[in-house]
N, C-alpha and C. Protein backbone atom coordinates (compact mmCIF):
# COMPACT_ATOMS: atom_id res chain seq x y z
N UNK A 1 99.50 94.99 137.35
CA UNK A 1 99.13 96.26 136.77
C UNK A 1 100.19 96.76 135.80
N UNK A 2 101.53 96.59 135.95
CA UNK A 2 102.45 96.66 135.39
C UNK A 2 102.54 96.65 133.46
N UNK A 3 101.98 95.38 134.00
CA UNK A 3 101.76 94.44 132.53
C UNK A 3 101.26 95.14 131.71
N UNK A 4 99.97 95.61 132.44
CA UNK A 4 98.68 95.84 131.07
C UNK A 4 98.93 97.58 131.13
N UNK A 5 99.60 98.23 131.71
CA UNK A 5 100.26 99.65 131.30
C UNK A 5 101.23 99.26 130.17
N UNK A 6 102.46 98.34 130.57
CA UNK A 6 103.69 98.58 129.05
C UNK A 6 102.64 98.27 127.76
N UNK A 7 101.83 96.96 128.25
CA UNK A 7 101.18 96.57 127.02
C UNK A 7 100.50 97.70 126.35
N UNK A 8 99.85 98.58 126.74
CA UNK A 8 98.86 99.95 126.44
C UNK A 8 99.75 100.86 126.22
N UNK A 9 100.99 100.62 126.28
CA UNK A 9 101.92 101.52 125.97
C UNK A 9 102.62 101.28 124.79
N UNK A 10 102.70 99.79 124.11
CA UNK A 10 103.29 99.07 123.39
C UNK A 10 102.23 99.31 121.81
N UNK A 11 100.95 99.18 122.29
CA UNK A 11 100.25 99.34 121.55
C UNK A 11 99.77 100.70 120.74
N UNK A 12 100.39 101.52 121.69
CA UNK A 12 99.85 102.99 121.34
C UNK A 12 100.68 103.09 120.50
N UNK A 13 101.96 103.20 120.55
CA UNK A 13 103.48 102.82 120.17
C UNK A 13 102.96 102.39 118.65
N UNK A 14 102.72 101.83 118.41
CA UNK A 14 102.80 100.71 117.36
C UNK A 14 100.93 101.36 116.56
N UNK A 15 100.18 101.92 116.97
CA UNK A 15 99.60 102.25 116.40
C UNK A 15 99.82 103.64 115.66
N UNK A 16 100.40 104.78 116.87
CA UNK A 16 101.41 105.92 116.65
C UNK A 16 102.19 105.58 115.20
N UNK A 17 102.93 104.46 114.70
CA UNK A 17 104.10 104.50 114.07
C UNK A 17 103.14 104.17 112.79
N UNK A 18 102.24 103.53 113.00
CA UNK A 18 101.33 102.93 112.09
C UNK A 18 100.64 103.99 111.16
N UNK A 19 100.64 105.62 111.46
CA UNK A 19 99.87 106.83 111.48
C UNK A 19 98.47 106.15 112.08
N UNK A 20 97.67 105.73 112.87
CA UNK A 20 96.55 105.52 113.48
C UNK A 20 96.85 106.60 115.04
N UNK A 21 95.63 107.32 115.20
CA UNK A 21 95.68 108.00 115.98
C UNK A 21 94.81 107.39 117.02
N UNK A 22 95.73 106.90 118.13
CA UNK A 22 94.43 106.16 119.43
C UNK A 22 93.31 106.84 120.25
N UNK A 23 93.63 108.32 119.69
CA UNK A 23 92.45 109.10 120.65
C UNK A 23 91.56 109.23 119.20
N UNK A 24 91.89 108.81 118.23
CA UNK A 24 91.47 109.82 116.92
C UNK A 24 90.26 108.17 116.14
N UNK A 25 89.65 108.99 115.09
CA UNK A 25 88.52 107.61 114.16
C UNK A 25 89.97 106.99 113.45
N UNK A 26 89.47 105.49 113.25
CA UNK A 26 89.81 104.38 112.96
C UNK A 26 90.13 104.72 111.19
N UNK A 27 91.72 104.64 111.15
CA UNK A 27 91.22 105.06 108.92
C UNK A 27 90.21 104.38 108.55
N UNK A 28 89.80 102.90 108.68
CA UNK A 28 89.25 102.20 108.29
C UNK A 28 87.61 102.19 108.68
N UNK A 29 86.97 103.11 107.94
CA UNK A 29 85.22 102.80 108.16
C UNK A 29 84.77 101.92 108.79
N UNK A 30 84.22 101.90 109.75
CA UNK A 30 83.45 100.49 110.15
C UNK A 30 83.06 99.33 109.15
N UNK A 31 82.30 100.24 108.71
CA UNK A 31 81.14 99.74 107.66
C UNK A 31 82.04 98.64 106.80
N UNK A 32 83.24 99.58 106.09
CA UNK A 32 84.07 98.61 105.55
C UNK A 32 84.72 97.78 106.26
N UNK A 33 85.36 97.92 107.62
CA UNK A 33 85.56 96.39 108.33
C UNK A 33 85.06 95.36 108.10
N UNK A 34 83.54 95.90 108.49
CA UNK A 34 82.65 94.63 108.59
C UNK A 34 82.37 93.80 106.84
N UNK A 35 82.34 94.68 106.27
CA UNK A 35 81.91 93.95 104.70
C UNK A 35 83.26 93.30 104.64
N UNK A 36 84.28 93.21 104.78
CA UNK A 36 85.66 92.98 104.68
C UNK A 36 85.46 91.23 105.41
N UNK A 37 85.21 91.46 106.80
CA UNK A 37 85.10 90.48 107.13
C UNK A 37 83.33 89.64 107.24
N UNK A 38 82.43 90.04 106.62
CA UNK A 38 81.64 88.95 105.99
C UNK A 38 81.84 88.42 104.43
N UNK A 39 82.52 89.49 103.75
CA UNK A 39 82.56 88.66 102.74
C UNK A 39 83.63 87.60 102.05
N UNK A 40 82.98 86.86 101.58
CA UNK A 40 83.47 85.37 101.57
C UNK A 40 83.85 85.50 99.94
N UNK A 41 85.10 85.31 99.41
CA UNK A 41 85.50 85.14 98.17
C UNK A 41 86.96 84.62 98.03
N UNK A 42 87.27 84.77 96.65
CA UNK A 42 88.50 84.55 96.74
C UNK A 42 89.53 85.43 96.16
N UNK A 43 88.84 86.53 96.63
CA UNK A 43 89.50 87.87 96.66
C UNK A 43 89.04 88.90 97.93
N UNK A 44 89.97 88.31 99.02
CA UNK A 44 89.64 89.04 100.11
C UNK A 44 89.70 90.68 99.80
N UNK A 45 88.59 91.30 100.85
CA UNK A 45 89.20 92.37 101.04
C UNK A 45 90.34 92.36 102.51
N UNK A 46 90.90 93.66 102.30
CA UNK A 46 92.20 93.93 103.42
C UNK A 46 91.44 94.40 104.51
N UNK A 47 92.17 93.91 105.89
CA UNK A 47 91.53 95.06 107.43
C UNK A 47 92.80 95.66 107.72
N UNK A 48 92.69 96.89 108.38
CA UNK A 48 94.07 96.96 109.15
C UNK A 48 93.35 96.76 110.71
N UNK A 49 94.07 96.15 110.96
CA UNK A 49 94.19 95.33 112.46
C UNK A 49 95.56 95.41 113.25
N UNK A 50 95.18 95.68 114.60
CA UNK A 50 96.50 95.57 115.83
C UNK A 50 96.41 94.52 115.92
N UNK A 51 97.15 93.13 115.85
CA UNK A 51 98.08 92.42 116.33
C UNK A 51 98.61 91.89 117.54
N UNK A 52 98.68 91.48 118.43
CA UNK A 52 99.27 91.62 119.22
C UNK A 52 99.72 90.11 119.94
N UNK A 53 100.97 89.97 120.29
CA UNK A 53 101.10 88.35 120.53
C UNK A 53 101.41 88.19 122.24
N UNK A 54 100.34 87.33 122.37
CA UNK A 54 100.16 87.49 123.92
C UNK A 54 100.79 86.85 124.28
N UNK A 55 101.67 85.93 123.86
CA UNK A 55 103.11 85.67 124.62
C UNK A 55 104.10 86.41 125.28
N UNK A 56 104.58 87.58 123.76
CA UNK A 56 106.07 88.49 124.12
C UNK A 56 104.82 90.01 124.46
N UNK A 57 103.93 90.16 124.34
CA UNK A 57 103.03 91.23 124.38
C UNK A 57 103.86 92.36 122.67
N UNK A 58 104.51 91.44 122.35
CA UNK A 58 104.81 92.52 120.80
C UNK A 58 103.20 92.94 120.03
N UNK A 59 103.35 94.02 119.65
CA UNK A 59 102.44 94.33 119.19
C UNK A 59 102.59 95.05 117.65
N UNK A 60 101.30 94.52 116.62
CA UNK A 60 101.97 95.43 115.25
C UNK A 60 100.51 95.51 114.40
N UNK A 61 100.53 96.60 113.98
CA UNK A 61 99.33 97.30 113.39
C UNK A 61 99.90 97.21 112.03
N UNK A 62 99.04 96.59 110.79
CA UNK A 62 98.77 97.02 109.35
C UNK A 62 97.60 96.17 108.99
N UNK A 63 97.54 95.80 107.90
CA UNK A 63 96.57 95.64 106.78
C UNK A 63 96.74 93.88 106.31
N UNK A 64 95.92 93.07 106.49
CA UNK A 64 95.77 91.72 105.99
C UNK A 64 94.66 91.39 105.60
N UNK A 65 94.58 90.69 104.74
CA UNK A 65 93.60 90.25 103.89
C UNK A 65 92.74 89.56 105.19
N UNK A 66 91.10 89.96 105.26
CA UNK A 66 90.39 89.57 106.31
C UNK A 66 90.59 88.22 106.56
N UNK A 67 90.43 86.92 105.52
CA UNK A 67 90.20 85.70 105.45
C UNK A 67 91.86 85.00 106.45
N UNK A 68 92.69 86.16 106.39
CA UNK A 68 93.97 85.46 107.35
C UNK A 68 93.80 85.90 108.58
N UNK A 69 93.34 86.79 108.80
CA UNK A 69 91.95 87.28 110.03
C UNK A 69 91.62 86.25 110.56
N UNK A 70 90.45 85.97 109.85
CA UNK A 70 89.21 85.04 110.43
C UNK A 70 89.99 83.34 110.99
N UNK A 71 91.31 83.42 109.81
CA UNK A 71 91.48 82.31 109.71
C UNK A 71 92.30 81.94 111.29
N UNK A 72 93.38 82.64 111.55
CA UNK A 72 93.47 83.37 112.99
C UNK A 72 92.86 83.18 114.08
N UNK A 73 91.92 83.68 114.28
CA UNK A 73 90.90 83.31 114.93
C UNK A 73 90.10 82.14 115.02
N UNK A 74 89.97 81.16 113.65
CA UNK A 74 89.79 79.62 113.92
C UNK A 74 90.74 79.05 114.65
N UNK A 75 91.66 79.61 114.52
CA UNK A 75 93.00 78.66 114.70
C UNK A 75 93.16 78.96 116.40
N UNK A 76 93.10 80.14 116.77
CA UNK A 76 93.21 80.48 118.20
C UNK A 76 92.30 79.80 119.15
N UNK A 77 90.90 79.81 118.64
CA UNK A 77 89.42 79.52 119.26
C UNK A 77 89.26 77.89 119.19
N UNK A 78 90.23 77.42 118.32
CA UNK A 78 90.03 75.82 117.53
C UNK A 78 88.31 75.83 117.42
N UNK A 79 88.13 76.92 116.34
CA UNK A 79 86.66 76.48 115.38
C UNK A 79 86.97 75.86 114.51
N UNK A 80 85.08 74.61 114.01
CA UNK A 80 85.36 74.21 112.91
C UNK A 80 85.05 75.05 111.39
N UNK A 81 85.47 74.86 110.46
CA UNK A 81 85.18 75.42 109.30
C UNK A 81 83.80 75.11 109.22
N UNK A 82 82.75 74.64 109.56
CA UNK A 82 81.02 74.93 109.18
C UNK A 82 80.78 75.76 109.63
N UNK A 83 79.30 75.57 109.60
CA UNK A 83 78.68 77.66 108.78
C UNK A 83 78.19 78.04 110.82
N UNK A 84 78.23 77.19 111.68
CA UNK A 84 78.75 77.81 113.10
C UNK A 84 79.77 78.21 113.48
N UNK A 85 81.10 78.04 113.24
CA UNK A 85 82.09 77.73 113.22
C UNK A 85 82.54 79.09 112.63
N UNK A 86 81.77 79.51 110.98
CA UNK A 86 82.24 80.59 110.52
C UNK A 86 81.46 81.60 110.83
N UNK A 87 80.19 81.82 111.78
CA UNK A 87 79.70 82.64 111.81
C UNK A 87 79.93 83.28 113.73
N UNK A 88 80.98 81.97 114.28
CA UNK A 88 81.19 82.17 115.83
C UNK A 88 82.34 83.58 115.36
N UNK A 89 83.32 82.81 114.25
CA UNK A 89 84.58 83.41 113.66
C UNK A 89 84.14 84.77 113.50
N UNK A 90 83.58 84.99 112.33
CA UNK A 90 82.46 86.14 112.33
C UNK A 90 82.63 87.19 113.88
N UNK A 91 81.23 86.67 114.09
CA UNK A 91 81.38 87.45 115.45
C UNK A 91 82.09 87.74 116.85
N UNK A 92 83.17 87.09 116.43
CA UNK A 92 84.30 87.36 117.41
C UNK A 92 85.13 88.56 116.67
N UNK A 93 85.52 88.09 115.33
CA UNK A 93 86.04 89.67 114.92
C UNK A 93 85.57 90.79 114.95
N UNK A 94 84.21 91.08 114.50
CA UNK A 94 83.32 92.06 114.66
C UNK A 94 82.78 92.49 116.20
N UNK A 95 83.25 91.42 117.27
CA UNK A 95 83.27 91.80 118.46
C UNK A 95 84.64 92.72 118.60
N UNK A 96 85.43 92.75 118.25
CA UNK A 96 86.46 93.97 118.54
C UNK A 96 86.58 95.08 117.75
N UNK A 97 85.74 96.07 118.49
CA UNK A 97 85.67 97.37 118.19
C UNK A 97 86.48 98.36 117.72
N UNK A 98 87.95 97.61 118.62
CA UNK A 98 88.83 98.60 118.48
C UNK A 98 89.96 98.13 117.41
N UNK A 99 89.57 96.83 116.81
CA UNK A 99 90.38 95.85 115.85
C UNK A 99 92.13 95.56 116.12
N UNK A 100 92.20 95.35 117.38
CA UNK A 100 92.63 94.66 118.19
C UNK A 100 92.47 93.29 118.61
N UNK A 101 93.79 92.19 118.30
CA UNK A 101 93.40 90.56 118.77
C UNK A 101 94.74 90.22 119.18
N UNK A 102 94.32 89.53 120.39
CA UNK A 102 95.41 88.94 120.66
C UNK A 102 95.32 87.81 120.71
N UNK A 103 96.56 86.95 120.20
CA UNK A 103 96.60 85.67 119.63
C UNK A 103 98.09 84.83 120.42
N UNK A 104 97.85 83.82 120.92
CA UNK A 104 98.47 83.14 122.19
C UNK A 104 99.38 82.39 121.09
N UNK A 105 98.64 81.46 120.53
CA UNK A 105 99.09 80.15 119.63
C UNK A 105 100.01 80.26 118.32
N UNK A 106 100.83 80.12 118.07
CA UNK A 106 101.98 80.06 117.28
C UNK A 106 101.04 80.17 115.60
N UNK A 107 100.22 78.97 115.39
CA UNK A 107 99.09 78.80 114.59
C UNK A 107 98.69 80.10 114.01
N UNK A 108 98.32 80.68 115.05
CA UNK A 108 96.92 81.54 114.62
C UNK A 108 98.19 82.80 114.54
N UNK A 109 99.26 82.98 114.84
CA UNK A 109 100.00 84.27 114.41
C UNK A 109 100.48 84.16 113.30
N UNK A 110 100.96 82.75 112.99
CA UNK A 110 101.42 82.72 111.75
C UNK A 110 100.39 83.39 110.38
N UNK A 111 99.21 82.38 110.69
CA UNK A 111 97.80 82.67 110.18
C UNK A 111 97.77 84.51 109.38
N UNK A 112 98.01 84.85 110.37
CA UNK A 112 98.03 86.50 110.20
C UNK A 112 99.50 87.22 110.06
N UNK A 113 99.79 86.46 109.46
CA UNK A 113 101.49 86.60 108.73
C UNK A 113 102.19 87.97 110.39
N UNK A 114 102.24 87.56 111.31
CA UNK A 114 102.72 87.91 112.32
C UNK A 114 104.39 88.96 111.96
N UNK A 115 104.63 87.56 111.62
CA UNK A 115 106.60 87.95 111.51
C UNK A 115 106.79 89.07 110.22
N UNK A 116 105.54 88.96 109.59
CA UNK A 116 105.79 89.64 107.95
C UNK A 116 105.08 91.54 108.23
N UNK A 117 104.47 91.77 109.50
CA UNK A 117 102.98 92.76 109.53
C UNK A 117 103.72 94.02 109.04
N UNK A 118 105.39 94.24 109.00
CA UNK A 118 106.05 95.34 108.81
C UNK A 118 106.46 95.24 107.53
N UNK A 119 106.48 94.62 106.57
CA UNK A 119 107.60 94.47 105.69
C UNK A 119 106.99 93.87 104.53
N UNK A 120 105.52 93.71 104.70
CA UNK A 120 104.85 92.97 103.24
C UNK A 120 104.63 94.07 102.56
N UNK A 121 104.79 93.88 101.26
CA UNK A 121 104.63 94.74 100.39
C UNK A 121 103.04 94.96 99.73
N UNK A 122 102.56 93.45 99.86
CA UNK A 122 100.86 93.93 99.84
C UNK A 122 100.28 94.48 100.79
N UNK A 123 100.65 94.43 101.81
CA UNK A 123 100.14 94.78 103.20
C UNK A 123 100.43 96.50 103.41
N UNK A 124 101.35 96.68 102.70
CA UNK A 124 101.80 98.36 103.15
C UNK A 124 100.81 99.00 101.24
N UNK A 125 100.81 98.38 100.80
CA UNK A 125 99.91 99.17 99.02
C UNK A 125 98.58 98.94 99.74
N UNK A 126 98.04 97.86 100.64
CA UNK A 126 96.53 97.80 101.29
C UNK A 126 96.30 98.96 101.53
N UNK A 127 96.85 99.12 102.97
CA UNK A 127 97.36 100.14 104.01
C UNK A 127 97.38 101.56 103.27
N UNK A 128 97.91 101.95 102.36
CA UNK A 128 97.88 102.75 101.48
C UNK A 128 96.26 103.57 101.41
N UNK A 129 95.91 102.35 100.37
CA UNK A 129 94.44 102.76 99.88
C UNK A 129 93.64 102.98 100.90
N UNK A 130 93.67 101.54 102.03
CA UNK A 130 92.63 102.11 103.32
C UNK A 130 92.63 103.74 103.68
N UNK A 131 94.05 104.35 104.08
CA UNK A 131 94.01 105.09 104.65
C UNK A 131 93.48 106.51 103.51
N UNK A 132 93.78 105.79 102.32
CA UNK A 132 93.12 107.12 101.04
C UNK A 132 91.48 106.92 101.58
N UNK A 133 90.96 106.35 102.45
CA UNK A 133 89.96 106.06 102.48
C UNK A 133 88.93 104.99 101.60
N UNK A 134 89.71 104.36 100.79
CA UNK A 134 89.23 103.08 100.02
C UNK A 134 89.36 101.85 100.31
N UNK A 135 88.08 100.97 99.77
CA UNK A 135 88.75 99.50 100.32
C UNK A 135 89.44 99.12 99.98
N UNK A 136 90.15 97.92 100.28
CA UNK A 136 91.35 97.28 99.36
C UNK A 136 90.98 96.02 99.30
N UNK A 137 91.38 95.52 98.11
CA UNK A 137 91.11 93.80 97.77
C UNK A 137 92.34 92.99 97.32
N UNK A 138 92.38 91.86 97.19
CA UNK A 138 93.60 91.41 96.90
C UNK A 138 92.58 90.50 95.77
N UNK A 139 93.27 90.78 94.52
CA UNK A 139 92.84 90.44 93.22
C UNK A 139 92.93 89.01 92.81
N UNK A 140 92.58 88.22 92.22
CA UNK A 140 92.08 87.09 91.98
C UNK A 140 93.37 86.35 91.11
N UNK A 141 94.23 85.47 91.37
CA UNK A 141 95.15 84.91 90.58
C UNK A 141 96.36 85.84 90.48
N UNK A 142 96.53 87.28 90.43
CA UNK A 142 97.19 87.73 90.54
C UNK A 142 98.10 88.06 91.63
N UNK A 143 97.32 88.10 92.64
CA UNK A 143 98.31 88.81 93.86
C UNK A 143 97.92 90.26 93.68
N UNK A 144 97.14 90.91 92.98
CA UNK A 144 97.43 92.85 92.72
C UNK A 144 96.79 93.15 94.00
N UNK A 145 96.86 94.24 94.88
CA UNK A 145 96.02 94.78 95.59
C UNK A 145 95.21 96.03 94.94
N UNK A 146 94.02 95.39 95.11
CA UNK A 146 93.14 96.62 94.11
C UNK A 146 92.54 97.73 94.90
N UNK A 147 92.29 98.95 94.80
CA UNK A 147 91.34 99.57 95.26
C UNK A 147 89.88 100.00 94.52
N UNK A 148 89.45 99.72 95.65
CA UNK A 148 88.06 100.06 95.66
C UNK A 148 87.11 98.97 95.65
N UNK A 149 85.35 98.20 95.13
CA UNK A 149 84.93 97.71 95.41
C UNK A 149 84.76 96.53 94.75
N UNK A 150 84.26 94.82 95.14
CA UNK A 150 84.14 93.87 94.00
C UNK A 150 82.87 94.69 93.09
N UNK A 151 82.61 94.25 92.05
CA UNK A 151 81.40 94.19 90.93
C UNK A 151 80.64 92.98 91.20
């Protein structure tokens, strides 16, 4: 019992510091979660997502491009890249409501730039816009993080 109190404590922590309020709505629209993580390009949009590594129970809330998400989650689940595979991926993210994952495998944290979730500089300009209430994309060849929607 111990455990899963610090952990719920670790997390609040880390969502608290994040400005996300755990009794409070999600910055991030549903609606835009989900388009975030069905759509398939090569200009992700950003999620902000909790983190959490079920090894050390560290936990860290910001903003990654969905596709290092999903990719995460192949890597954790060992899915294959076909269209079961991406649609199990799919609905395992969109199974967490509270956009919360915890990820065991070295793989799948890296995947979701783990060591970087405080200190990326695209990740905190995402984070930004989400919380202006806009989506965020990460722009095509460039690296820019854009706000607002593809065309």
């Amino acid at each position: 019992m111990k455990k899963k109190l610090r952990l719920s404590a670790a997390i609040v922590a880390t969502l608290t510091s994040c400005g996300i309020d755990p009794n409070g709505p999600h910055p991030q629209a549903w609606e835009r979660f989900e388009t975030a993580i069905r759509h398939r390009s090569t200009a992700p949009y950003f999620v902000l997502i909790t983190v959490v590594d079920g090894r050390s129970e560290a936990a860290k809330s910001n903003c990654v491009p969905a596709t290092f998400l999903l990719g995460a989650i192949h890597r954790e689940l060992g899915l294959d890249y076909d269209d079961n595979g991406i649609r199990k991926g799919e609905e395992f993210a969109l199974s967490a409501k509270d956009r919360r994952f915890v990820f065991t495998k070295p793989e799948a944290l890296s995947n979701v730039r783990f060591a970087k979730l405080d200190g990326d500089e695209q990740s905190r300009e995402a984070c930004k816009i989400i919380r202006n209430g806009e989506p965020a994309f990460l722009a095509d060849r460039s690296g820019r993080v854009v706000a607002g929607r593809h065309e």
